[in-house]
Protein backbone atom coordinates (compact mmCIF):
# COMPACT_ATOMS: atom_id res chain seq x y z
CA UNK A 1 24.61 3.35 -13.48
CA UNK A 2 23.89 7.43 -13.59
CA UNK A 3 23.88 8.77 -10.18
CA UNK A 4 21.16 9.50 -8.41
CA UNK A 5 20.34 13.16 -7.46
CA UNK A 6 17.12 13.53 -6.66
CA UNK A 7 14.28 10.90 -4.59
CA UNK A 8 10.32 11.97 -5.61
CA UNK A 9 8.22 9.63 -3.09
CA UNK A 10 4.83 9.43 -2.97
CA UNK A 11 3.66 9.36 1.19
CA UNK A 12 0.34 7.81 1.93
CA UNK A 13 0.72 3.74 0.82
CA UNK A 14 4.22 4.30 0.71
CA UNK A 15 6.29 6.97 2.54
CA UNK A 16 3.78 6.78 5.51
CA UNK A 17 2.68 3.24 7.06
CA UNK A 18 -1.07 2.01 7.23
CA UNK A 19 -1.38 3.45 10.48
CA UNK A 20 -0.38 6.81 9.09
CA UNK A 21 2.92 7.05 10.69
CA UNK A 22 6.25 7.22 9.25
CA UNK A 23 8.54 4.87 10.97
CA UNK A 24 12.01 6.08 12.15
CA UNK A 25 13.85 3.63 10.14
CA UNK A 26 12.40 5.58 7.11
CA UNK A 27 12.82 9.01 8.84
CA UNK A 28 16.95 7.86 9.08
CA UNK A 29 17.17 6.86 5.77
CA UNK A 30 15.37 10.20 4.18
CA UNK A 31 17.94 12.18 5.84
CA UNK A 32 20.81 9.81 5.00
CA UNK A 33 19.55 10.59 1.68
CA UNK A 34 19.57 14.36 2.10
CA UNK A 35 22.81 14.48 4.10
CA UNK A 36 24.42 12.84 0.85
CA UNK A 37 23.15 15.69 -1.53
CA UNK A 38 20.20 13.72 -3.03
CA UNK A 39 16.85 15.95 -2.73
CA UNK A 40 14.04 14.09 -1.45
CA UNK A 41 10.84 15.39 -2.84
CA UNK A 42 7.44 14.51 -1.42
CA UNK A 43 4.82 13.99 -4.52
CA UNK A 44 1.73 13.48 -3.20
CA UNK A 45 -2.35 13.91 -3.74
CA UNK A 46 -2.67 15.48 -0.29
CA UNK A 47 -3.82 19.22 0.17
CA UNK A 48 -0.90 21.30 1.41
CA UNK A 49 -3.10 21.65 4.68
CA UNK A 50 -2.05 17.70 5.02
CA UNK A 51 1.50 18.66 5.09
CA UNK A 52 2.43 19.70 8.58
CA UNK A 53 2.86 16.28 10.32
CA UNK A 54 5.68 15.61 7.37
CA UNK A 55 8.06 18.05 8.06
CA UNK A 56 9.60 16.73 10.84
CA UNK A 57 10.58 14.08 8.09
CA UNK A 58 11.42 15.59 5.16
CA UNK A 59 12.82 19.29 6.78
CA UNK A 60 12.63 22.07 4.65
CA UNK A 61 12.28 22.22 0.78
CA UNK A 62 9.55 21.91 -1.68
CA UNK A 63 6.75 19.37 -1.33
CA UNK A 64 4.84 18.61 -4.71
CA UNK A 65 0.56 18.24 -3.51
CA UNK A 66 -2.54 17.58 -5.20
CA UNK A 67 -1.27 15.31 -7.75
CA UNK A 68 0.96 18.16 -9.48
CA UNK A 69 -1.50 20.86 -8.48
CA UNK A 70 0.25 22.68 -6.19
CA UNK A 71 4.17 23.44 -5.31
CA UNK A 72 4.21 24.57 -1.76
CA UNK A 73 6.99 25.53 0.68
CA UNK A 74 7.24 22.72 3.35
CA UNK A 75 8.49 24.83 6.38
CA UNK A 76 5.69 28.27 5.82
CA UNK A 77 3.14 25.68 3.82
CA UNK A 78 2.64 28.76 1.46
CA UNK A 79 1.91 27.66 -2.01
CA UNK A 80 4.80 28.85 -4.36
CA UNK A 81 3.52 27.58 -7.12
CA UNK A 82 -0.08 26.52 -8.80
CA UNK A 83 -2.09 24.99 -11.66
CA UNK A 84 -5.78 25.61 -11.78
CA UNK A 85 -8.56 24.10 -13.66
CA UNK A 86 -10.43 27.43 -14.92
CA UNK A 87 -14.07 27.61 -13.81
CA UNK A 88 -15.89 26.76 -16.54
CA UNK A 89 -14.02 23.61 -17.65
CA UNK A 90 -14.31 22.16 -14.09
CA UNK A 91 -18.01 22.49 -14.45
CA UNK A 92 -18.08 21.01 -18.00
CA UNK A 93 -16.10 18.22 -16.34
CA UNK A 94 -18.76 18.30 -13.36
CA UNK A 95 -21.50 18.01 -15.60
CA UNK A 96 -20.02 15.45 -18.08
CA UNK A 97 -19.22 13.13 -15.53
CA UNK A 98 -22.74 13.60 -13.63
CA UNK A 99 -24.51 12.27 -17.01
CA UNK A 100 -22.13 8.64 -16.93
CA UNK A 101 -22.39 8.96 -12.98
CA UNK A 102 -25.33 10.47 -11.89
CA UNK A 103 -25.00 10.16 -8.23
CA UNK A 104 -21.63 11.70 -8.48
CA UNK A 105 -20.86 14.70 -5.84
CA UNK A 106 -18.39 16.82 -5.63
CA UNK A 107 -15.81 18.59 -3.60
CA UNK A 108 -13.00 21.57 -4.48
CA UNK A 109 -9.41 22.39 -3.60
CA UNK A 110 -9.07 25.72 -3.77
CA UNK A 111 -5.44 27.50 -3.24
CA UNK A 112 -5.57 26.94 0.76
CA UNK A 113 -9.60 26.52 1.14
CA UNK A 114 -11.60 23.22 0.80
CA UNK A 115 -15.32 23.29 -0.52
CA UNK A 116 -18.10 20.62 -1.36
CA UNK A 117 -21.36 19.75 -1.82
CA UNK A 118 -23.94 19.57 1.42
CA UNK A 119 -24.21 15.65 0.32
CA UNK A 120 -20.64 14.94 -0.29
CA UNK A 121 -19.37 12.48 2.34
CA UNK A 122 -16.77 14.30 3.81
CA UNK A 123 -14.42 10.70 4.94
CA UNK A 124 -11.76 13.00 6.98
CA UNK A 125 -11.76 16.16 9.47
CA UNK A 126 -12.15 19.18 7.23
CA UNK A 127 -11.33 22.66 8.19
CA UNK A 128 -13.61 25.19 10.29
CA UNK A 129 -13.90 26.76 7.47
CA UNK A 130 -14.71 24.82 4.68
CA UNK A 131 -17.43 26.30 2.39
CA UNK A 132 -21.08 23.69 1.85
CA UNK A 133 -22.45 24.94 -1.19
CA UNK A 134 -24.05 24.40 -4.28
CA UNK A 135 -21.54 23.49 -7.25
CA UNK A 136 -22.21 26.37 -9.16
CA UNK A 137 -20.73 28.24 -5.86
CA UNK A 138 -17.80 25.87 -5.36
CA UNK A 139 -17.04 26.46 -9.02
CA UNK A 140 -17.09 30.68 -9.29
CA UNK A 141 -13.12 30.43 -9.21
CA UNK A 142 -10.34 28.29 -10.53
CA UNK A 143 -9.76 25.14 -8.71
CA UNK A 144 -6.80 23.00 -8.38
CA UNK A 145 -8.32 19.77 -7.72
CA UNK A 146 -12.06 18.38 -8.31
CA UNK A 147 -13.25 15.58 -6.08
CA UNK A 148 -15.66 13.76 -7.07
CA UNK A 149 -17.44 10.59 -4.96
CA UNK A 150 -19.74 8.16 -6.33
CA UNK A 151 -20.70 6.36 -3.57
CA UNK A 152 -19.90 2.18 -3.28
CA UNK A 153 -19.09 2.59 -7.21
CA UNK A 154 -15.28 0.59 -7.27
CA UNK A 155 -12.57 3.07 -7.63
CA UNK A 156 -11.57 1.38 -11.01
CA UNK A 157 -14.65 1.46 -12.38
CA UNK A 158 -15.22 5.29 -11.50
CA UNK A 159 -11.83 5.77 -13.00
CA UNK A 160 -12.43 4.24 -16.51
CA UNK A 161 -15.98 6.05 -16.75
CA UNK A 162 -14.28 9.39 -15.58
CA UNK A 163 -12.01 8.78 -17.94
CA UNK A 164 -13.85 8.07 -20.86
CA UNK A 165 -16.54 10.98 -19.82
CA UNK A 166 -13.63 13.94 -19.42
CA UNK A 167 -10.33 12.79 -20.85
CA UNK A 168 -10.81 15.68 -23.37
CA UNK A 169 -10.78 17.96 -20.37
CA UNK A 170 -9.08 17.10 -17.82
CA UNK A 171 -6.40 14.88 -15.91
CA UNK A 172 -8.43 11.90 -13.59
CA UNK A 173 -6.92 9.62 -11.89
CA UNK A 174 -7.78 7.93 -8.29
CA UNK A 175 -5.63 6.95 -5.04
CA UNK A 176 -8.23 5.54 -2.87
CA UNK A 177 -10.16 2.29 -2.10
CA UNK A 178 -13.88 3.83 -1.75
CA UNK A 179 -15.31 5.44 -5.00
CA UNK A 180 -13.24 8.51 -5.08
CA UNK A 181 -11.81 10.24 -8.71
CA UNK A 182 -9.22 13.34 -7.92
CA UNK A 183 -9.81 14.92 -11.26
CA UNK A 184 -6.54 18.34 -12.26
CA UNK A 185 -6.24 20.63 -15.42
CA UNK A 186 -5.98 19.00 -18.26
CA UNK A 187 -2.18 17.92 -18.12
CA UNK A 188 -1.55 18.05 -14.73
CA UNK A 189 0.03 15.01 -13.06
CA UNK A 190 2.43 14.21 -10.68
CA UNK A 191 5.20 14.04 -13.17
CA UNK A 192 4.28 17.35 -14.74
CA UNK A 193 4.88 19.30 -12.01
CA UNK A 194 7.86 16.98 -10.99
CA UNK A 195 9.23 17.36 -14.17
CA UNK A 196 9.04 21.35 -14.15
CA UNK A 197 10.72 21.37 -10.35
CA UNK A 198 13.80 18.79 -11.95
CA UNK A 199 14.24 21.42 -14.57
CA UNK A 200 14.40 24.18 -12.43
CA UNK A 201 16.73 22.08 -10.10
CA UNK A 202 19.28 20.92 -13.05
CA UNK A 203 18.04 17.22 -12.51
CA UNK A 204 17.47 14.99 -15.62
CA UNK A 205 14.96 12.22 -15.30
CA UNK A 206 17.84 9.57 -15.58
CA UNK A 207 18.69 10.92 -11.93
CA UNK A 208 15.37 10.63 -10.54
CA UNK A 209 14.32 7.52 -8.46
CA UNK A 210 10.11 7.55 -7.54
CA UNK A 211 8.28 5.40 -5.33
CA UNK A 212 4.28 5.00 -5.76
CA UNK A 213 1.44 2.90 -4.53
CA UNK A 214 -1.33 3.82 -6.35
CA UNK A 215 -3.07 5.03 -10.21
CA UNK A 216 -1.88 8.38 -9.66
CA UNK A 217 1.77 7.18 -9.26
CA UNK A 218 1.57 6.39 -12.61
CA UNK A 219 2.99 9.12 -14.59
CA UNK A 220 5.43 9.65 -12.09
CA UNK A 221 6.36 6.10 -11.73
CA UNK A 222 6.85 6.27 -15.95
CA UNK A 223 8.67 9.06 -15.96
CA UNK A 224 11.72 9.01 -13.41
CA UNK A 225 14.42 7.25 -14.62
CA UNK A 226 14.12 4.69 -11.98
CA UNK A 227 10.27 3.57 -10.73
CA UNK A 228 9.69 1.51 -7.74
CA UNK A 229 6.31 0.05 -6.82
CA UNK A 230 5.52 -0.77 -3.34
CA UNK A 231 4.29 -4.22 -2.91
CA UNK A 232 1.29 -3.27 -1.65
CA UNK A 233 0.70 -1.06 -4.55
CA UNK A 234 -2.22 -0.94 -6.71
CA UNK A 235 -1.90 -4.17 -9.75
CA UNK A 236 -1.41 -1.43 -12.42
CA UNK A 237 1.11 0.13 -10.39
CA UNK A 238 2.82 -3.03 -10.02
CA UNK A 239 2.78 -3.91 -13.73
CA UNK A 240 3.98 -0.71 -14.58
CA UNK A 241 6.49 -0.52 -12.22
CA UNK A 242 10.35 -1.31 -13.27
CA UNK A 243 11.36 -2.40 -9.60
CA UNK A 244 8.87 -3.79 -6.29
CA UNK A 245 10.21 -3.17 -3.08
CA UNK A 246 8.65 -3.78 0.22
CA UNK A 247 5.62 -2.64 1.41
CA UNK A 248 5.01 0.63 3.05
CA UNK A 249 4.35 -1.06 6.35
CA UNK A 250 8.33 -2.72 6.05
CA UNK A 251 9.94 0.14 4.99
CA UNK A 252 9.94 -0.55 1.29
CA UNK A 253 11.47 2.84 0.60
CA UNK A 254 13.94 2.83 3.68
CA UNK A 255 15.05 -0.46 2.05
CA UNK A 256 15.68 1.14 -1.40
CA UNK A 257 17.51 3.92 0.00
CA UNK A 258 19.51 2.02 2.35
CA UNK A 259 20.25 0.25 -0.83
CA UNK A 260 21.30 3.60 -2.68
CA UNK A 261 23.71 5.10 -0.46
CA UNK A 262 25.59 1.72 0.51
């Protein structure tokens, strides 16, 4: 069996527990982990402004947010590295998926700054200064990810009309239980970005282990040489998955890891 070299984990749904914490059984193994050589990477859809409460965990390094979006330094939370959606495609992608979805709003990532419409629900604390605009105004520069809401619309459903609506444009995918699509440039995905960071690092994907809960696991999940499901992942994450460990609230990647370095 090749060695393993390098850990990409996804953190809320699998890392992190339902009650958003990350339990010190996991914290040991992560830095078992590290203390044998093997990088652990955090690949996640949070913002890099979502990062701080991490790094006690995962130390210093390079943290992989917004789907494949951004590359940011965990211990300054500067962004080191970025792929934007230009303007006007995330409005054609706005506007297409508005005429499958018409109650659709939207929100922005934007380097460090958060945007969104006045009647996007807004389901966590957002920053003092996040911008309320019109989407013309949240759209004037490049974003990194497009949020769009629809409402009691189920998450799968959004997805597959997204889909169908802006495949042409852009990445969609979705990582949530209440009718939200996180929509990237066109080719942007977890395992993009993952993949360019391996390269950099010397890593081939048949060294890679990847944990994931939900749809935007996916690509990740497919691509490391070695994909683990959660089992309280999402059924197409399970199906896709090669291996199911436990669930995020009993340490499914602890277990794994434990497992690993044994």
């Amino acid at each position: 069996m090749t060695a393993v070299r390098l850990v990409a984990t996804d953190l809320d749904g699998t890392l992190v527990r339902s009650d958003g914490s990350i339990s010190s059984r996991t914290t040991a193994a992560v830095r078992a982990a590290q203390d044998a050589g093997i990088t652990v990477v955090a690949v996640t859809g949070r913002p890099p402004r979502w990062m701080t409460e991490v790094g006690h965990v995962l130390g210093d390094g390079l943290a992989i947010c917004a789907n494949g979006a951004f590359v940011i330094d965990l211990r300054s939370l500067e962004i080191v590295r970025s792929f934007p959606m230009e303007s006007a495609v995330a409005y054609d992608v706005a506007r297409a998926l508005r005429a499958v979805v018409p109650g659709a709003v939207f929100a922005v990532e934007s380097g460090q700054a958060f945007g969104h419409e006045p009647t996007y629900p807004a389901r966590w604390p957002t920053p003092g200064d996040t911008v309320v605009a019109e989407l013309e105004r949240l759209l004037e520069a490049p974003v990194n990810k497009l949020l769009a809401r629809a409402g009691d619309l189920d998450p799968d459903e959004f997805l597959d009309l997204a889909h169908g609506a802006v495949a042409s444009l852009a990445t969609v995918t979705h990582s949530s239980n209440d009718g939200l699509v996180e929509i990237s440039a066109a080719g942007v995905t977890k395992a993009s970005t993952l993949a360019v960071l391996c390269e950099e690092l010397g890593v081939d994907p048949s060294e890679t282990v990847a944990f994931g809960d939900m749809p935007n696991d996916l690509p990740m999940l497919t691509w490391a040489g070695r994909g683990i499901a959660v089992a309280n992942a999402h059924p197409a994450v399970l199906a896709a998955a090669e291996e199911v460990t436990a669930s995020n609230d009993d340490d499914g990647v602890a277990v794994v890891l434990e497992r690993l370095l044994c």
